[in-house]
Protein backbone atom coordinates (compact mmCIF):
# COMPACT_ATOMS: atom_id res chain seq x y z
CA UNK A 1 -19.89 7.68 -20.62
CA UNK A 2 -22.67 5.23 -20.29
CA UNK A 3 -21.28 3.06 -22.41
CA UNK A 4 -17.83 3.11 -21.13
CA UNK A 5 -19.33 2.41 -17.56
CA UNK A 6 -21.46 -0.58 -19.69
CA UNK A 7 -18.50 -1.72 -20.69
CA UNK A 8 -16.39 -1.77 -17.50
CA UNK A 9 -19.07 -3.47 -15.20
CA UNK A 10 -18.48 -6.34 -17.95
CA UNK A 11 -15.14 -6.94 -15.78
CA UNK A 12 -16.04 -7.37 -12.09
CA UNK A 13 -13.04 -9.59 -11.62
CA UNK A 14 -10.43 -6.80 -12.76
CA UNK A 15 -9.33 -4.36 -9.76
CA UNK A 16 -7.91 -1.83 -12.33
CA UNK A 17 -11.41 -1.84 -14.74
CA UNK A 18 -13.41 -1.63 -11.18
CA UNK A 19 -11.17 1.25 -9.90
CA UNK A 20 -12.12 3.07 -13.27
CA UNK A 21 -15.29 2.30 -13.30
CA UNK A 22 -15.26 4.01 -9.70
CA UNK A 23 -13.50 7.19 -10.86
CA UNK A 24 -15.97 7.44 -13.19
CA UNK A 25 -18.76 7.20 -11.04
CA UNK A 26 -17.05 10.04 -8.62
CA UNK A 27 -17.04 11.62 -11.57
CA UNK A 28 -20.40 11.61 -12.26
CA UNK A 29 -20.82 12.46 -8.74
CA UNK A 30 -22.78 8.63 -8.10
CA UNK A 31 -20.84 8.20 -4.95
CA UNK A 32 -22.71 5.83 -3.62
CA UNK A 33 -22.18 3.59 -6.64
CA UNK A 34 -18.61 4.59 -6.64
CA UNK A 35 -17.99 3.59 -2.69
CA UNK A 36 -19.09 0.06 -3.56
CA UNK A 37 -16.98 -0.34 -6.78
CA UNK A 38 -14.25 0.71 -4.74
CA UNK A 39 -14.58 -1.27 -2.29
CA UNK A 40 -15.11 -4.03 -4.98
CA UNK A 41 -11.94 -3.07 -6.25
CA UNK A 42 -9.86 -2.85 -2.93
CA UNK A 43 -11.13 -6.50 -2.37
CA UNK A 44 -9.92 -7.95 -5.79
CA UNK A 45 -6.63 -5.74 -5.60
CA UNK A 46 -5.64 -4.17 -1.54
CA UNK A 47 -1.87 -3.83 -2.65
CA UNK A 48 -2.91 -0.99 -5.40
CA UNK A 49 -2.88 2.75 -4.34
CA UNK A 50 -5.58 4.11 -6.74
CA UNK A 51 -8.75 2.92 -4.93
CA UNK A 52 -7.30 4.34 -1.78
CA UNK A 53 -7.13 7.20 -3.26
CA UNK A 54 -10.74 7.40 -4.53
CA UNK A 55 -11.70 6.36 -1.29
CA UNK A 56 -10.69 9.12 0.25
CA UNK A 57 -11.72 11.68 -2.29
CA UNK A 58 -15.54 10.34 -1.83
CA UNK A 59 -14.61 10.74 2.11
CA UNK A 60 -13.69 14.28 1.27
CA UNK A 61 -16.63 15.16 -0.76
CA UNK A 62 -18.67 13.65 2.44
CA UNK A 63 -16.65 15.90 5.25
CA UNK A 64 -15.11 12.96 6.78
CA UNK A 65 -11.74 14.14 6.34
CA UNK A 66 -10.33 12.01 9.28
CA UNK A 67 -11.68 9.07 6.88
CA UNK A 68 -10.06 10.80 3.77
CA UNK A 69 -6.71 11.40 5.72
CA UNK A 70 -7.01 7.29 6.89
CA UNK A 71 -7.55 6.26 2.72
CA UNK A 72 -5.00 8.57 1.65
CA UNK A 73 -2.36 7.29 3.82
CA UNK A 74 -3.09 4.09 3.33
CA UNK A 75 -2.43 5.02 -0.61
CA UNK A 76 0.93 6.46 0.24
CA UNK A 77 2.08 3.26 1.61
CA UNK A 78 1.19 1.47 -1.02
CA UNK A 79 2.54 3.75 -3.67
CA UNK A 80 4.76 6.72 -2.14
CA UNK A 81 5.19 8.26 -5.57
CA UNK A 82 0.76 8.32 -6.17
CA UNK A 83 0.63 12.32 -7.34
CA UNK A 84 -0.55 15.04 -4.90
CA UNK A 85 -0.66 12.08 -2.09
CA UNK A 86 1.17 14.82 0.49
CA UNK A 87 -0.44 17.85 -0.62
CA UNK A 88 -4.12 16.23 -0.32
CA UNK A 89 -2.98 14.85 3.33
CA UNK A 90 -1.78 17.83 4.26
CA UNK A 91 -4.57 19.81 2.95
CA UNK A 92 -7.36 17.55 4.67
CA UNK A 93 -5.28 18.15 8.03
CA UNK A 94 -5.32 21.32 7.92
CA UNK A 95 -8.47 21.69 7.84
CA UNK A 96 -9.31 19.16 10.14
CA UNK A 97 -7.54 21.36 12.69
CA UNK A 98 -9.73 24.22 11.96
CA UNK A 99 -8.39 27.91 11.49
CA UNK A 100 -5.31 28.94 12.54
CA UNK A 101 -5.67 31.55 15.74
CA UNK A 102 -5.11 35.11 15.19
């Protein structure tokens, strides 16, 4: 892994090698590093879904799920077909509302 994420920094100007540099980092669980890249990446490319969706996973991870909820819309409009897009927005606002009343 080190040396794929060696290799990947070697292309800051390329949205799709930063977005997968990024994944890999939230894979890794460096979020920190893999906010920035995204953001990197989101800059170079805003009209691609992926980052958004990374975005929002690291807002996730953090408990921001209004945040998450905000990135992973914003990746549905840019790609409506981007897998599990509903089903993660749904998710997040579910439990952003909190338990259901008995």
């Amino acid at each position: 892994q080190q040396e794929l994420a060696a290799s990947l920094r070697s292309f800051p100007e390329s949205a799709p090698m930063q977005t997968t540099l990024a994944w890999l980092q939230t894979l890794r669980g460096e979020d920190a590093e893999a906010a920035g890249t995204v953001a990197a990446a989101i800059a170079l490319d805003p009209s691609a879904a992926r980052p958004y969706v990374i975005r929002g996973l690291l807002a996730a991870r953090a408990g921001r799920l209004a945040d998450a909820i905000s990135a992973w819309k914003a990746a549905r409009e840019r790609d409506p077909a981007t897998p599990n897009i509903d089903t993660m927005i749904d998710e997040a606002t579910r439990r952003l509302a909190g338990p259901l009343p008995r």
